[in-house]
C-alpha atoms as a PDB file:
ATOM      1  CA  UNK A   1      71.435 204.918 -38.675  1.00  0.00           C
ATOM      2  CA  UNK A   2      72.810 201.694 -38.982  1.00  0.00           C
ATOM      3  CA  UNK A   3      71.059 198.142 -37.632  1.00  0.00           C
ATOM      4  CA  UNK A   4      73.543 197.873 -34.951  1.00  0.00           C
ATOM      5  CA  UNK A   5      72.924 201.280 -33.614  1.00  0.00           C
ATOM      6  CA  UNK A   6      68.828 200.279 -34.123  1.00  0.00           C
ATOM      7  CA  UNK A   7      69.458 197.238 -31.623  1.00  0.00           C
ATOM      8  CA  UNK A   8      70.933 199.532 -29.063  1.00  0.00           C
ATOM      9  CA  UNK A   9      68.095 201.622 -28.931  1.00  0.00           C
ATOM     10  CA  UNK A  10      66.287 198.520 -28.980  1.00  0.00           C
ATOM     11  CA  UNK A  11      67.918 196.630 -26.117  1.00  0.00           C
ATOM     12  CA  UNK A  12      67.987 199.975 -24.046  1.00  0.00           C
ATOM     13  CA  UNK A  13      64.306 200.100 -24.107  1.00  0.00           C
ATOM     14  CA  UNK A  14      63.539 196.648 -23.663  1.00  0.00           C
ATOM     15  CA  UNK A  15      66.130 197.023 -20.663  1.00  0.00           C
ATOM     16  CA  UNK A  16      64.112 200.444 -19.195  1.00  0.00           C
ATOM     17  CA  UNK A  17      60.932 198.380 -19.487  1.00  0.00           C
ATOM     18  CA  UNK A  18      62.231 195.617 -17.457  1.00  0.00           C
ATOM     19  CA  UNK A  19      65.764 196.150 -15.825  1.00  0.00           C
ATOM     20  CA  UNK A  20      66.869 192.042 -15.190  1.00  0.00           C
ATOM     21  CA  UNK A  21      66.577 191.287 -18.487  1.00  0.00           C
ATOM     22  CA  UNK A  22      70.148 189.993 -18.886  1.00  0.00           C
ATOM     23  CA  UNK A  23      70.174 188.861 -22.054  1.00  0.00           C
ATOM     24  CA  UNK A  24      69.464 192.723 -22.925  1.00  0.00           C
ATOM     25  CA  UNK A  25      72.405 193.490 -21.583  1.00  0.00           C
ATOM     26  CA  UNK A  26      74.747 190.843 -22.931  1.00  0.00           C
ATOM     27  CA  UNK A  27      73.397 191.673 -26.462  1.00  0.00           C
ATOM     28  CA  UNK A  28      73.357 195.717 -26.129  1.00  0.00           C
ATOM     29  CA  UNK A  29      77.310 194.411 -24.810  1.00  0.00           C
ATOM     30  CA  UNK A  30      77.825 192.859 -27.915  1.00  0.00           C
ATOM     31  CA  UNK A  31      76.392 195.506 -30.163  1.00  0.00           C
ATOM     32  CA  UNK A  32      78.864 198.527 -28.515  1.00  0.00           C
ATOM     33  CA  UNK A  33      81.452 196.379 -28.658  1.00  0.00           C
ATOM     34  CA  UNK A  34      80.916 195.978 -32.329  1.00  0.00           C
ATOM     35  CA  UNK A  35      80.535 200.074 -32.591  1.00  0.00           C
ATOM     36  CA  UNK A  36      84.021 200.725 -30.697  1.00  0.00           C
ATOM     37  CA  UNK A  37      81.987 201.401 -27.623  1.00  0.00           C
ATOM     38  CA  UNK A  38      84.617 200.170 -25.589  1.00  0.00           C
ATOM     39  CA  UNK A  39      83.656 201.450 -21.973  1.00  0.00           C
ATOM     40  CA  UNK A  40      79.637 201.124 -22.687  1.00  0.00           C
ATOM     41  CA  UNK A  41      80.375 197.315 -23.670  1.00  0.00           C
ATOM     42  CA  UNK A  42      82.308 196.491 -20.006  1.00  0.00           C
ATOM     43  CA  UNK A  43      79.334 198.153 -18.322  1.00  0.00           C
ATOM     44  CA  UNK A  44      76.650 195.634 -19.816  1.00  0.00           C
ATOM     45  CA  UNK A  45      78.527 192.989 -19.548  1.00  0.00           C
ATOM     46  CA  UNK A  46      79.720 194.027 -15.856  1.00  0.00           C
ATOM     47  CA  UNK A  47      75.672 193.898 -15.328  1.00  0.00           C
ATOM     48  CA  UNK A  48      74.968 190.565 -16.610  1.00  0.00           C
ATOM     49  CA  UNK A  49      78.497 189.183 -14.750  1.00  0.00           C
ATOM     50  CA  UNK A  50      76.277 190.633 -11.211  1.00  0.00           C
ATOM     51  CA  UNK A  51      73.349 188.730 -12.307  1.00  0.00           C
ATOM     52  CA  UNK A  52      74.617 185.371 -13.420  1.00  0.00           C
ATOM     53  CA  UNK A  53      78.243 185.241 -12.282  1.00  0.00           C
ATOM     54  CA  UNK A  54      78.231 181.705 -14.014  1.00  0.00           C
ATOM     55  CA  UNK A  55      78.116 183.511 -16.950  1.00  0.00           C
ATOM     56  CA  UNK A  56      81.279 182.441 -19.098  1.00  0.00           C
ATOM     57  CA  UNK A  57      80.277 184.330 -22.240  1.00  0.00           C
ATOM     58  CA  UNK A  58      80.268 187.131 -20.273  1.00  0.00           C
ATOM     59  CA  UNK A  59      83.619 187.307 -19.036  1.00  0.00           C
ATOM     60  CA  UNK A  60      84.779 185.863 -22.058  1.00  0.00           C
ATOM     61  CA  UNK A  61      83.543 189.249 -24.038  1.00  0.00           C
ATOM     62  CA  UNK A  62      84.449 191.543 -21.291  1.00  0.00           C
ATOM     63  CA  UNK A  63      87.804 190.146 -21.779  1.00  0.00           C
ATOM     64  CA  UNK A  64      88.116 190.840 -25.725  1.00  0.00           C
ATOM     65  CA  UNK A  65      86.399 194.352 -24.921  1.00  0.00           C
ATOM     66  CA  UNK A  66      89.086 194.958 -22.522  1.00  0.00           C
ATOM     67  CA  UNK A  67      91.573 193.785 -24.781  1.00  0.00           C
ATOM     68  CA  UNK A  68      90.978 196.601 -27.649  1.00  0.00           C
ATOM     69  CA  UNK A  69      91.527 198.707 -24.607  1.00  0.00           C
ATOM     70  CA  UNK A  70      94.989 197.304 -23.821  1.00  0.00           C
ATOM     71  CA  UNK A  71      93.899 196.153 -20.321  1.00  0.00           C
ATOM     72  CA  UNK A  72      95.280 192.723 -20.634  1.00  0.00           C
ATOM     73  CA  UNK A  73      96.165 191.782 -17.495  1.00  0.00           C
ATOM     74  CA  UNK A  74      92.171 192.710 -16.882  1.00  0.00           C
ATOM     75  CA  UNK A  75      91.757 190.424 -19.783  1.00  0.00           C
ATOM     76  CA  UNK A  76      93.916 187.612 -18.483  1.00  0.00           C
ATOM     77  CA  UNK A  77      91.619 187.645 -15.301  1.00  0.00           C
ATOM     78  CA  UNK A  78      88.221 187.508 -17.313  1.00  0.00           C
ATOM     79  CA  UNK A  79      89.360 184.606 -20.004  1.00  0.00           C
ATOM     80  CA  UNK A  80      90.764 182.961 -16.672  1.00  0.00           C
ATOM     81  CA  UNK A  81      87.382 182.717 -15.437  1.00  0.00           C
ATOM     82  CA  UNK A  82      85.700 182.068 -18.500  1.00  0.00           C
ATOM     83  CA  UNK A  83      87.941 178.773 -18.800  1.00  0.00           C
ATOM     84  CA  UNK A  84      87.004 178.085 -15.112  1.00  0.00           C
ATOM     85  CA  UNK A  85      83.697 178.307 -15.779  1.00  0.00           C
ATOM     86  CA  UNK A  86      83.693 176.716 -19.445  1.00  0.00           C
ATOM     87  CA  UNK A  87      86.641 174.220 -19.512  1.00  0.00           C
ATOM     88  CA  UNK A  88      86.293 172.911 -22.643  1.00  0.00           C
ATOM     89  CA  UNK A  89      86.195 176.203 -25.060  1.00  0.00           C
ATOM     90  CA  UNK A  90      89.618 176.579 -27.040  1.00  0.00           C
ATOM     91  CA  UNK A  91      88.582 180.342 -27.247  1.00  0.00           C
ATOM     92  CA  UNK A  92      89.522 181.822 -23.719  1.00  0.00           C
ATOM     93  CA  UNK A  93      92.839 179.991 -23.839  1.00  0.00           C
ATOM     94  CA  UNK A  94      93.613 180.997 -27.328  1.00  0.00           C
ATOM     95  CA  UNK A  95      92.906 185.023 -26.387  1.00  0.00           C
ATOM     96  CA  UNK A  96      94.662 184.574 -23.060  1.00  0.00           C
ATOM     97  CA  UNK A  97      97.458 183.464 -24.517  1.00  0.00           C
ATOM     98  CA  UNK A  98      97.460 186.364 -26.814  1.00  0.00           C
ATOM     99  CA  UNK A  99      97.032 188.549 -23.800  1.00  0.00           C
ATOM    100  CA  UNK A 100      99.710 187.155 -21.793  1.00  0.00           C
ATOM    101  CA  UNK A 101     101.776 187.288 -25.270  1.00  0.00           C
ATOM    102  CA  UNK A 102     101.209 191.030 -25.405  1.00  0.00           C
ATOM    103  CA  UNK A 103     102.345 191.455 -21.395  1.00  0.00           C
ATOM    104  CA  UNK A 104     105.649 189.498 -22.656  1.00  0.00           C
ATOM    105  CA  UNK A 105     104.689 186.622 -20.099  1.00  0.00           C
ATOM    106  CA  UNK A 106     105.873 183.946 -22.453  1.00  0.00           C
ATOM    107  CA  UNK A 107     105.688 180.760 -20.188  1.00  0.00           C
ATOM    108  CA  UNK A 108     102.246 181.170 -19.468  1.00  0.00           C
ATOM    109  CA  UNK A 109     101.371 182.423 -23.019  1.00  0.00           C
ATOM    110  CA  UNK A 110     102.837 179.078 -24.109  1.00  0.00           C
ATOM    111  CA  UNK A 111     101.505 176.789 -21.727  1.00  0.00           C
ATOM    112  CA  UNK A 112      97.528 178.634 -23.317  1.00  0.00           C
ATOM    113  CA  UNK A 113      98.612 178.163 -26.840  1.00  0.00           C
ATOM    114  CA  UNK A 114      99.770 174.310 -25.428  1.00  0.00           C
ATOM    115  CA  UNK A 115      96.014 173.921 -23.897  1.00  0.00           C
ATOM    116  CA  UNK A 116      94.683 175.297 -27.246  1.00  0.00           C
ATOM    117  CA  UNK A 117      96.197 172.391 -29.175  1.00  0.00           C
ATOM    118  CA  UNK A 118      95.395 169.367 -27.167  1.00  0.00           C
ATOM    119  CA  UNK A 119      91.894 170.659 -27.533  1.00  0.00           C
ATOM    120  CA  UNK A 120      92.026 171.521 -31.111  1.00  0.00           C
ATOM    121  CA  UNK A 121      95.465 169.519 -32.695  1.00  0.00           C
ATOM    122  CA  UNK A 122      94.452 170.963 -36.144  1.00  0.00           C
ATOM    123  CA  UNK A 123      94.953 174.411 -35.076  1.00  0.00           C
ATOM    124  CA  UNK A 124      97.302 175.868 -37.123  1.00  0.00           C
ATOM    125  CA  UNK A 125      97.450 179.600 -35.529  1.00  0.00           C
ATOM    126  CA  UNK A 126      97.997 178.107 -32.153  1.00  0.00           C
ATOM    127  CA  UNK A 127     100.888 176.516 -33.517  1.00  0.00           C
ATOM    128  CA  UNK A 128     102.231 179.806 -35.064  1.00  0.00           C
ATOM    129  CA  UNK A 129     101.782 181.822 -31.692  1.00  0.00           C
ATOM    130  CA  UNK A 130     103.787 179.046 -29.750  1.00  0.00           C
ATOM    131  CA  UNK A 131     105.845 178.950 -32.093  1.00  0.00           C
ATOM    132  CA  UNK A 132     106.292 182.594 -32.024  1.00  0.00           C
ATOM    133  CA  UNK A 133     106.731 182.487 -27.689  1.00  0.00           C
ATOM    134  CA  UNK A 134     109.226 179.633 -28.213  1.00  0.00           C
ATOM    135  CA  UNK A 135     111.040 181.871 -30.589  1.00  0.00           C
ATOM    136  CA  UNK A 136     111.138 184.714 -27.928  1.00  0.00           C
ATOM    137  CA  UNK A 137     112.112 182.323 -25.176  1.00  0.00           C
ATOM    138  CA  UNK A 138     115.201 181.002 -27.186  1.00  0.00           C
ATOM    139  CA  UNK A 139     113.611 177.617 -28.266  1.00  0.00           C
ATOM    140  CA  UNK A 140     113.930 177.811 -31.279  1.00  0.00           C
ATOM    141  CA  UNK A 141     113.953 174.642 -32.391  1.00  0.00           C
ATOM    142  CA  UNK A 142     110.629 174.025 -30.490  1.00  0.00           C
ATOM    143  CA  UNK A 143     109.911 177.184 -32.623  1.00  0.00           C
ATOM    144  CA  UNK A 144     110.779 175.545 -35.693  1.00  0.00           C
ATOM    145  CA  UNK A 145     108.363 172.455 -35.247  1.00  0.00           C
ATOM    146  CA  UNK A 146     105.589 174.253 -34.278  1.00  0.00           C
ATOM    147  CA  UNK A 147     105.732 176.304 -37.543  1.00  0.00           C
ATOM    148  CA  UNK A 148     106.524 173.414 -39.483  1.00  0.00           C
ATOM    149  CA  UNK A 149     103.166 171.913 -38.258  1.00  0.00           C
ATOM    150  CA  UNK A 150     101.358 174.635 -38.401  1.00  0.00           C
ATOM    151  CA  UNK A 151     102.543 175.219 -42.209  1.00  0.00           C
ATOM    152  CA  UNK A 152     101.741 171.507 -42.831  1.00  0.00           C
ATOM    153  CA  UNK A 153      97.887 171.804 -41.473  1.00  0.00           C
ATOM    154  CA  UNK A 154      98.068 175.385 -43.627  1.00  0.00           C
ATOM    155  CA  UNK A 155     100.847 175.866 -46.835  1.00  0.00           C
ATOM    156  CA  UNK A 156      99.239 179.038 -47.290  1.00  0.00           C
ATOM    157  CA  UNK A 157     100.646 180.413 -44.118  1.00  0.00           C
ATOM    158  CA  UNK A 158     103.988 180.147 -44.621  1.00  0.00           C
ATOM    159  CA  UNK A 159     104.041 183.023 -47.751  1.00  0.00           C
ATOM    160  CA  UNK A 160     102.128 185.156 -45.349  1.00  0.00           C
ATOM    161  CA  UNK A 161     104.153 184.485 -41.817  1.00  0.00           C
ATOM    162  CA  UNK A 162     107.622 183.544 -42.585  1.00  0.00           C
ATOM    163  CA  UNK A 163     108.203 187.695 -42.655  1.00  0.00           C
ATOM    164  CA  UNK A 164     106.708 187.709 -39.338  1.00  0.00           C
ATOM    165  CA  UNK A 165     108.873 184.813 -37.799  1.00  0.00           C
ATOM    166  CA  UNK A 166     111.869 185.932 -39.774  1.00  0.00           C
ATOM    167  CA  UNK A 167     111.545 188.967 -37.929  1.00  0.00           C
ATOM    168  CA  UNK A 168     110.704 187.558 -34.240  1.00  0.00           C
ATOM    169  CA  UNK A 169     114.169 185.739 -34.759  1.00  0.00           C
ATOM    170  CA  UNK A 170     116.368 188.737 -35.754  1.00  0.00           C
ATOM    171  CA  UNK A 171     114.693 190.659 -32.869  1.00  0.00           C
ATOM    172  CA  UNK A 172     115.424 188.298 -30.316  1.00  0.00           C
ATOM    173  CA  UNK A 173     118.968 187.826 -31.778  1.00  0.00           C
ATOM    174  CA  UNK A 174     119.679 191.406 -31.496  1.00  0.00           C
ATOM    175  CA  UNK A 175     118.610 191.265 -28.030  1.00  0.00           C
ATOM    176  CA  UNK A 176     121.302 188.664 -26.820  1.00  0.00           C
ATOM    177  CA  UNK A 177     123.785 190.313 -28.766  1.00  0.00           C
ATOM    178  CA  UNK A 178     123.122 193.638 -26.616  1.00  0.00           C
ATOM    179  CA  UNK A 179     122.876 191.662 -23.140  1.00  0.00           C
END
């Protein structure tokens, strides 16, 4: 048995001994989460979210949970209060805008990845993913800056993504062509 699985059993009997113990919950979240116990996870942290609804770590880990389900509108709504609650975490903006990437709602994908970057303006990967939306919404030479940026605040990216970008152009080049 591994230590993760000896914290479960650990936070569920701390939790049967006293049942408000939130941070039991939050951490037993954590640990399923980290076992692929998707649906277990969104339960504990559904239980701390009733007991402190102020709770931005909460929704903020419901909403990755959710995500490795493919629930990402679910996800949107959970990072979306997580930022309302915690306005000044790059995190829930950066993973909504991954959501909203994945649900092909590019606008609002960008305008995260934006948010993301006047918080952190050394964040190359933010720069990649807008640049990667701008590519999709035919800006592409918005597209272009942000990857030159982001390859300036990280040369080793560019060996790794410029497949990846290469790519996100020809696909959306094919796509006009069809229309």
């Amino acid at each position: 048995m591994g230590k993760t699985d000896e914290a479960i059993r650990d936070y569920d009997a701390a939790i049967s001994r006293d049942p408000k113990l939130t941070d039991a919950y939050y951490n037993r979240g954590i640990a399923h989460a980290e076992t692929g116990n998707h649906e277990n996870a969104i339960r504990d942290f559904d239980e701390v979210i009733r007991s402190n609804p102020k709770s931005a770590e909460a929704f903020y880990n419901r909403a990755l949970t959710k995500m490795k389900t493919g629930k990402y509108q679910d996800a949107v709504e959970d990072y979306g209060e997580a930022m309302r609650i915690n306005p000044k975490d790059p995190e829930a903006p950066y993973n909504r805008g991954l959501a909203y990437l994945r649900l092909e709602k590019y606008d609002y994908a960008a305008r995260d990845f934006s948010e993301v970057i006047t918080m952190q303006p050394k964040n190359a990967d933010a720069y990649v993913y807008r640049g990667i939306i701008r590519v999709y919404q035919n800006k592409e030479k918005d597209a272009d800056g942000d990857f030159q940026k982001a390859f300036q605040l990280n040369p080793g990216l560019k060996k790794k993504l410029q497949p990846i970008i290469d790519d996100a152009k020809a696909k959306v080049k094919t796509q006009l062509k069809d229309k």
